[in-house]
Protein backbone atom coordinates (compact mmCIF):
# COMPACT_ATOMS: atom_id res chain seq x y z
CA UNK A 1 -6.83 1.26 -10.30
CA UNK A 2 -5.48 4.48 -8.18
CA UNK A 3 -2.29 5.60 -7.48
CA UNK A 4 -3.18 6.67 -3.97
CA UNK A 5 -4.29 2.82 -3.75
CA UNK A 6 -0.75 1.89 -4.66
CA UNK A 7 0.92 4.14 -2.46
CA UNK A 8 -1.30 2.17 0.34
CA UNK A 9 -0.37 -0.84 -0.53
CA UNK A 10 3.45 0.27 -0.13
CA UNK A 11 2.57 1.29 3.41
CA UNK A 12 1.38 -1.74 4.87
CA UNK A 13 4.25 -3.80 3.39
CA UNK A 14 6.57 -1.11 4.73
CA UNK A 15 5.02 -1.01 8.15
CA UNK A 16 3.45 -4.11 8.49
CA UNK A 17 0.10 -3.02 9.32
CA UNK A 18 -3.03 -1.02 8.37
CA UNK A 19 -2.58 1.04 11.68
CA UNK A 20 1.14 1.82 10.83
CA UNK A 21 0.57 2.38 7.14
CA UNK A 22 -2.39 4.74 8.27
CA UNK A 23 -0.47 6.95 10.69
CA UNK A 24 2.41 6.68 7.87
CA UNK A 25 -0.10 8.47 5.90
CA UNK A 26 -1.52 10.42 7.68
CA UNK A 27 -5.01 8.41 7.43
CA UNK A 28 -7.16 6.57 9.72
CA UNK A 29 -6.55 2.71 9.75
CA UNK A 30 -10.28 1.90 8.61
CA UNK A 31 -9.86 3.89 5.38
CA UNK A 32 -6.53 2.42 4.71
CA UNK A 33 -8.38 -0.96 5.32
CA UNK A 34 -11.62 0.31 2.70
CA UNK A 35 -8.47 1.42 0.27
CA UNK A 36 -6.97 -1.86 0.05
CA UNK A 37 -10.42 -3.54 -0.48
CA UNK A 38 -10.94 -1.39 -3.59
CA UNK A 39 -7.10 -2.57 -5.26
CA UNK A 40 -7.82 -5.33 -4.68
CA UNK A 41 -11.06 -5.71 -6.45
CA UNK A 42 -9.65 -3.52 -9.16
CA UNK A 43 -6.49 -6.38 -9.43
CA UNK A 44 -8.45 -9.35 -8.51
CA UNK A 45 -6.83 -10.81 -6.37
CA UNK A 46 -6.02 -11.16 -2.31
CA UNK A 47 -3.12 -8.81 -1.59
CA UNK A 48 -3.00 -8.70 2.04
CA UNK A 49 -4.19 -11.26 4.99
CA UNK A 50 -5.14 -9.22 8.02
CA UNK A 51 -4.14 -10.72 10.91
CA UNK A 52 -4.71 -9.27 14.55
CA UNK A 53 -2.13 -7.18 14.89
CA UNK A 54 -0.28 -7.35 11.86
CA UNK A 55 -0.85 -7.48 7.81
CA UNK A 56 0.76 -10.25 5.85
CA UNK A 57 1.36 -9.76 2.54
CA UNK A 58 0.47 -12.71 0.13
CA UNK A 59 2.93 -13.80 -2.52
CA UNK A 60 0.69 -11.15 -4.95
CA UNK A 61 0.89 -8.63 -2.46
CA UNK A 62 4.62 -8.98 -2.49
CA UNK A 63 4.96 -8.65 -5.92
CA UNK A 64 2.91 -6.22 -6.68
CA UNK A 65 3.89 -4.05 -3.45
CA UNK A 66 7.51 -3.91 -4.88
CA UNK A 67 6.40 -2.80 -8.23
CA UNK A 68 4.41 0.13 -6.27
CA UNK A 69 7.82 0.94 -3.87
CA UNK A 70 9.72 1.40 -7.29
CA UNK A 71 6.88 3.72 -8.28
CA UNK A 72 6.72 5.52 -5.50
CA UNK A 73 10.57 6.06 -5.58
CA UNK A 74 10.26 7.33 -9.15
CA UNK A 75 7.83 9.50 -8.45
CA UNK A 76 10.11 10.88 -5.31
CA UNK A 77 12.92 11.08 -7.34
CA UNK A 78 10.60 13.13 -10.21
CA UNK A 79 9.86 15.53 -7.20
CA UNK A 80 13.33 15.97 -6.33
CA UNK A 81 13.97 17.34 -9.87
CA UNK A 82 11.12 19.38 -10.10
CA UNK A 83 12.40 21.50 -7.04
């Protein structure tokens, strides 16, 4: 599993779509699409339902994209000190 996959994942629950997660991140919306696929092969399981204009989240997308928000504010927060 990769970080970066994570950090995706955060995105579209945050945004509420691949296209808003990918200008988020500065990426296009296909590769944040070709990102998810690969977490969730690596987890095994469905994470998000893409809908037309929108991404819903399953129930293990839910839980597991709060586990990678808390990451990705520890990680912030790690930055912060660093500086």
């Amino acid at each position: 599993m990769d970080w970066s996959d994570l950090r995706i994942l955060a995105a579209i629950a945050h945004h509420g779509s691949l296209a808003g997660a990918g200008r988020a991140l500065g990426l296009h919306h296909v590769t944040v699409g070709r990102r998810l696929g690969a977490l969730e092969a690596a987890i095994g399981t469905k994470l998000v339902d893409r809908l037309p204009r929108r991404a819903a989240l399953t129930a293990a997308g839910i839980e597991i994209a709060g586990v990678a928000m808390r990451m990705s504010a520890l990680a912030d927060e790690i930055a912060r000190r660093g500086r």
